[in-house]
N, C-alpha and C. Protein backbone atom coordinates (compact mmCIF):
# COMPACT_ATOMS: atom_id res chain seq x y z
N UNK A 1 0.84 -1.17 0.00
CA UNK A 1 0.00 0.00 0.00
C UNK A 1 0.88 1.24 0.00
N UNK A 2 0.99 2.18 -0.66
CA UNK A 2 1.51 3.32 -0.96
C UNK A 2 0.88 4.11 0.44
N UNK A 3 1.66 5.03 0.60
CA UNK A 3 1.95 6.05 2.05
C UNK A 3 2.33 7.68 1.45
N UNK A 4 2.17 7.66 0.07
CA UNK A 4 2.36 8.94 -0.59
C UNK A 4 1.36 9.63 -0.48
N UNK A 5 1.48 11.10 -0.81
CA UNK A 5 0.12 11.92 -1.00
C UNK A 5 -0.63 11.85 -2.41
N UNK A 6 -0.05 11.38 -2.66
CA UNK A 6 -1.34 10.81 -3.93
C UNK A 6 -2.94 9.74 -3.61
N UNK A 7 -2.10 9.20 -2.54
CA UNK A 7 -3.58 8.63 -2.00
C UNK A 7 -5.21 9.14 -2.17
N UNK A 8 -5.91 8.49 -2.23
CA UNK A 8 -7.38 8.74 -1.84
C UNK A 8 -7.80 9.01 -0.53
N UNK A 9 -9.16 9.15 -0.07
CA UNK A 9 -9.48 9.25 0.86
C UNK A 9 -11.03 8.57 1.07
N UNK A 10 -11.15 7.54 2.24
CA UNK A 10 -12.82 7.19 1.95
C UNK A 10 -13.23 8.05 2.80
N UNK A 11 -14.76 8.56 2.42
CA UNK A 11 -15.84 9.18 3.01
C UNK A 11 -15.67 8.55 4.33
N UNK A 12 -15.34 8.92 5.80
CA UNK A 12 -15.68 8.11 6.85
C UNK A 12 -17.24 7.71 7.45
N UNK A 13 -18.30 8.75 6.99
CA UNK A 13 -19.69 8.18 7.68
C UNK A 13 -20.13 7.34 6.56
N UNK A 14 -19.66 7.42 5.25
CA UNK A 14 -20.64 6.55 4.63
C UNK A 14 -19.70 5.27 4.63
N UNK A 15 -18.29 5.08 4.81
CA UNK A 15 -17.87 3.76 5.18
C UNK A 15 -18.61 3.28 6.28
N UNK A 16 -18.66 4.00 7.66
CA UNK A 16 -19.13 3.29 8.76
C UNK A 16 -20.26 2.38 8.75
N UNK A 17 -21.30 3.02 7.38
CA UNK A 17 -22.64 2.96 7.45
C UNK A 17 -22.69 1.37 6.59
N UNK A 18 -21.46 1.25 5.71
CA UNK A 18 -21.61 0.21 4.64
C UNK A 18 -21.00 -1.12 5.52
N UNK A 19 -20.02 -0.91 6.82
CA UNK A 19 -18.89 -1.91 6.84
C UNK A 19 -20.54 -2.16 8.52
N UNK A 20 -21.27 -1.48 8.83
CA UNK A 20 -21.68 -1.65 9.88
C UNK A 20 -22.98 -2.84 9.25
N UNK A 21 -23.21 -2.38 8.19
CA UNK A 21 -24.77 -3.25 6.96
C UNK A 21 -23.55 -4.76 7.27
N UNK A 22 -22.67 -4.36 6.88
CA UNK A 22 -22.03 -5.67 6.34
C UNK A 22 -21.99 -6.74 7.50
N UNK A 23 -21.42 -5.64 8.60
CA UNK A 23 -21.28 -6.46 9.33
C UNK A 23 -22.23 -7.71 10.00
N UNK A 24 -23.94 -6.73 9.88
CA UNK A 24 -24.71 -7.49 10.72
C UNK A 24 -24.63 -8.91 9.93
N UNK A 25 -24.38 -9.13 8.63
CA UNK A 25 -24.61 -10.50 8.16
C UNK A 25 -23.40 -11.22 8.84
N UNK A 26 -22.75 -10.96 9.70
CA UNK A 26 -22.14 -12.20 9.86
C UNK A 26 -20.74 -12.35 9.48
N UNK A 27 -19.62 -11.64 8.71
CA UNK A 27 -18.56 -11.90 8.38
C UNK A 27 -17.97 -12.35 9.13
N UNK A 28 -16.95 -13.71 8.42
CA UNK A 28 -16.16 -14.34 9.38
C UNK A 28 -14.84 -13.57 9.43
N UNK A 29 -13.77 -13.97 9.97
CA UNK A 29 -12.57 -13.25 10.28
C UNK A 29 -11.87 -13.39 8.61
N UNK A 30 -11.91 -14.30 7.99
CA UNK A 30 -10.97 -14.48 7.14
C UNK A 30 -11.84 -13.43 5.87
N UNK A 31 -13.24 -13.26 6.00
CA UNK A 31 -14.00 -12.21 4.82
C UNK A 31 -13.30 -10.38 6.00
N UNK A 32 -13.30 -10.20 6.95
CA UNK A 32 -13.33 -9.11 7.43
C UNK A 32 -11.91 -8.73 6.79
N UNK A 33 -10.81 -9.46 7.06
CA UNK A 33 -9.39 -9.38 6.68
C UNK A 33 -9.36 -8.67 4.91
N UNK A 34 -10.12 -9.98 4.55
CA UNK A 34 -10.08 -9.56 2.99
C UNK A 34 -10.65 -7.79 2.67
N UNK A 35 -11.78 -7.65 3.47
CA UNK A 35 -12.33 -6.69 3.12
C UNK A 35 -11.45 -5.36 3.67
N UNK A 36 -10.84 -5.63 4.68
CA UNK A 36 -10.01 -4.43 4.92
C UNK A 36 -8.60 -4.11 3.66
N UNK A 37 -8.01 -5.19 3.63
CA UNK A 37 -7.20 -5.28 2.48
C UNK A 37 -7.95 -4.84 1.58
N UNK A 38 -8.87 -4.63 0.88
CA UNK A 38 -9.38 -4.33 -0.45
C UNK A 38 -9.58 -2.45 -0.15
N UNK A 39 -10.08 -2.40 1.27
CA UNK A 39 -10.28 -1.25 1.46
C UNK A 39 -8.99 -0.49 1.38
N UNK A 40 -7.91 -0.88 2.06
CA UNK A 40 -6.95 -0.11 1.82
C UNK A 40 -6.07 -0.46 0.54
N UNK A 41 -6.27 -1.18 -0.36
CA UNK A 41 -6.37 -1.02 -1.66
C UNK A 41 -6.84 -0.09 -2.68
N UNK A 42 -7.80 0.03 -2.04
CA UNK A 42 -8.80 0.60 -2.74
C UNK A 42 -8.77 2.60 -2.88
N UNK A 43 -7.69 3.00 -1.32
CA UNK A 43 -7.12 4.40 -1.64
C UNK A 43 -6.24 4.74 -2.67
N UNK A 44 -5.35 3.57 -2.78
CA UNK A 44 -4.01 3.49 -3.63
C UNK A 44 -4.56 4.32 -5.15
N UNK A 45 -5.40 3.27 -5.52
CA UNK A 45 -6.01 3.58 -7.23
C UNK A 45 -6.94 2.80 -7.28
N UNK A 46 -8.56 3.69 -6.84
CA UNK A 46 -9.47 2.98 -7.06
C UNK A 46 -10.28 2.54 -8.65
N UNK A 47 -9.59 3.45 -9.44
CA UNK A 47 -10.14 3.32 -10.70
C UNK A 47 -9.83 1.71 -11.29
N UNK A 48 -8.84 1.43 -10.35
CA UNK A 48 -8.28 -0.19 -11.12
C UNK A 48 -8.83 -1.51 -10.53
N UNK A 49 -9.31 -0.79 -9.05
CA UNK A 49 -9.88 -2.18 -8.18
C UNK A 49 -11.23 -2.29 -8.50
N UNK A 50 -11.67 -2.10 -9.42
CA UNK A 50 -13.20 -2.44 -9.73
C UNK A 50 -13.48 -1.87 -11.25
N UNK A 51 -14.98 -2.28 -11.71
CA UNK A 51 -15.01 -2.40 -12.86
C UNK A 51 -16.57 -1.14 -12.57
N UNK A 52 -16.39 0.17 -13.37
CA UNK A 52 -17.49 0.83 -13.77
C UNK A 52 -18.61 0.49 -14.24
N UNK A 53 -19.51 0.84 -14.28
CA UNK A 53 -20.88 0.63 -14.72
C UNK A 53 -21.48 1.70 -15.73
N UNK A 54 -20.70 0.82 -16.79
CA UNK A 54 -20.98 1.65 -17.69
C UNK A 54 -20.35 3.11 -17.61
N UNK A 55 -21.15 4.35 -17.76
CA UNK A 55 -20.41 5.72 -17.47
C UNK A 55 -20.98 6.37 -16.31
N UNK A 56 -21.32 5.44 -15.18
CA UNK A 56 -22.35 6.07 -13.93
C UNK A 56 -21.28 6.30 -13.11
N UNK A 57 -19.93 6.25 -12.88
CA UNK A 57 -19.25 6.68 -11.83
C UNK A 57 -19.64 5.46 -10.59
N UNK A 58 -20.49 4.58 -10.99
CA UNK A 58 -20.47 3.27 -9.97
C UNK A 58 -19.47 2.32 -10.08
N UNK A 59 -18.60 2.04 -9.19
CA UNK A 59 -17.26 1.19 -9.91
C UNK A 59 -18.35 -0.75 -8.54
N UNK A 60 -18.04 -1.57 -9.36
CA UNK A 60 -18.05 -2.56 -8.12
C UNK A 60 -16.50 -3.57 -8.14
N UNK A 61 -16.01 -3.77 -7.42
CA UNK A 61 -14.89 -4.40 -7.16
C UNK A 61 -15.06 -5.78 -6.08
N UNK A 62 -14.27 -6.53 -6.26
CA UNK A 62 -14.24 -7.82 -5.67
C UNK A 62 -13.51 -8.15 -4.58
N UNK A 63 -13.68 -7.90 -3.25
CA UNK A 63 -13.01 -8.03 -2.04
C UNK A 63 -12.00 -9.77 -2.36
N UNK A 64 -12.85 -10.42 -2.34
CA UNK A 64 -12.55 -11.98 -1.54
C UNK A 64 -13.60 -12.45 -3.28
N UNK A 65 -14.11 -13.94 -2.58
CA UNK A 65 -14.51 -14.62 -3.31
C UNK A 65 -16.51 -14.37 -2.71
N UNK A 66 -17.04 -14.36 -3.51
CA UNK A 66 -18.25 -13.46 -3.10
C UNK A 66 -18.62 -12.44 -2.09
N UNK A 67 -17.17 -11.27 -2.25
CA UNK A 67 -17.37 -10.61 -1.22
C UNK A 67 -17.56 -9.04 -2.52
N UNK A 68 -18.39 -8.65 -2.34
CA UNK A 68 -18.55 -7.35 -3.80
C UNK A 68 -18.47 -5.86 -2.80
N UNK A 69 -17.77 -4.84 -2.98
CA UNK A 69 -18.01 -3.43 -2.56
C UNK A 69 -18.23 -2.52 -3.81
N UNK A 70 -19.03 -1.79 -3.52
CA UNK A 70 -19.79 -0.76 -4.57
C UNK A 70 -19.48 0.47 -3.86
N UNK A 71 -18.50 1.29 -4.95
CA UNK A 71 -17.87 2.98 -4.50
C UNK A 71 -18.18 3.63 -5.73
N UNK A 72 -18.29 4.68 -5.21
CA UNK A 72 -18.08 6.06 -6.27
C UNK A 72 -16.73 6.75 -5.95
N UNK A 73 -15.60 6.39 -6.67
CA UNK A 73 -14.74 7.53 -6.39
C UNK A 73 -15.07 8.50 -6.74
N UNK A 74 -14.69 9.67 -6.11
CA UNK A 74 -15.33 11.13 -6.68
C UNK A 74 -13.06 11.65 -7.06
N UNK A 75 -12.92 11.91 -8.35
CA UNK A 75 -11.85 12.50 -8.66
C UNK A 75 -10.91 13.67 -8.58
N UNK A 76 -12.28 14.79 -8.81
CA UNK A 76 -12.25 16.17 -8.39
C UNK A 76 -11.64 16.14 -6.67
N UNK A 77 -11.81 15.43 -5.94
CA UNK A 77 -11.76 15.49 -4.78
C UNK A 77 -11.19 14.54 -3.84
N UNK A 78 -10.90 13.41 -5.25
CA UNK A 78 -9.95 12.12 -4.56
C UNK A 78 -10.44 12.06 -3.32
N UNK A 79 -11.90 11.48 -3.33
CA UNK A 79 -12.97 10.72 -2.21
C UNK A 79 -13.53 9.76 -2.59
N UNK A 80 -13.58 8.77 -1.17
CA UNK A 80 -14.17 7.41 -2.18
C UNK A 80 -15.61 6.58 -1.12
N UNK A 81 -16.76 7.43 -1.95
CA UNK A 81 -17.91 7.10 -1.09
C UNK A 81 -18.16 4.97 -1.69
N UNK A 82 -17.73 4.54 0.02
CA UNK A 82 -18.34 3.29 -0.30
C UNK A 82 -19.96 3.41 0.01
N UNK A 83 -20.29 2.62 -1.09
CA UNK A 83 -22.11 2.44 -1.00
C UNK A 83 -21.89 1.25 -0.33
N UNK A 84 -21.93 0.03 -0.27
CA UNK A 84 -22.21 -1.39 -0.31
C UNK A 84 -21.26 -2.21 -0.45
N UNK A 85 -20.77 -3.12 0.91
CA UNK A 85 -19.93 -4.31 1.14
C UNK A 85 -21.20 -5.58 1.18
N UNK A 86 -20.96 -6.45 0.12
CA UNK A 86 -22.37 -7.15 0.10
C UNK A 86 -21.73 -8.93 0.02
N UNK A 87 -22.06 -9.90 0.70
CA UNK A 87 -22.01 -11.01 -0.23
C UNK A 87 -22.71 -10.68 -1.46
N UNK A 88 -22.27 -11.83 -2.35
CA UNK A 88 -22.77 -11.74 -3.70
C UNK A 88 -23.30 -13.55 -4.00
């Protein structure tokens, strides 16, 4: 993980709001791990950890093995609102 100022930044209330949904289902230790790794992946260069939707600025990316998070990086502002940490 890069430590430069080029980094991103996630939204902190709307992470809380997505990793707290996630949580109630249940993640085991080895999906929580993954999902943090993806998260801090995911400051580095989010344009690469997931695949757009079309031209909506919805990227979804693949934590683990049915583990899906849905962000909007915002560019102008190098912010990265997570919507949704979901099994899939």
């Amino acid at each position: 993980m890069s430590t430069g100022s080029n980094r991103w930044r996630l939204q902190p209330d709307r992470l809380a709001e997505a990793i707290d949904t996630w949580m109630a289902l249940g993640p085991t230790t080895a999906d929580r791990e993954r999902v943090h790794e993806f998260l801090m992946d995911l400051v580095v260069d989010p344009l690469s950890r997931g695949v757009e939707d079309g031209d909506s600025g919805i990227f979804t990316g693949m934590a683990g093995p049915h583990i899906a998070v849905m962000y909007v990086p915002e560019p102008r502002t190098r912010v990265i609102v997570v919507a949704l940490i979901a099994y899939t």
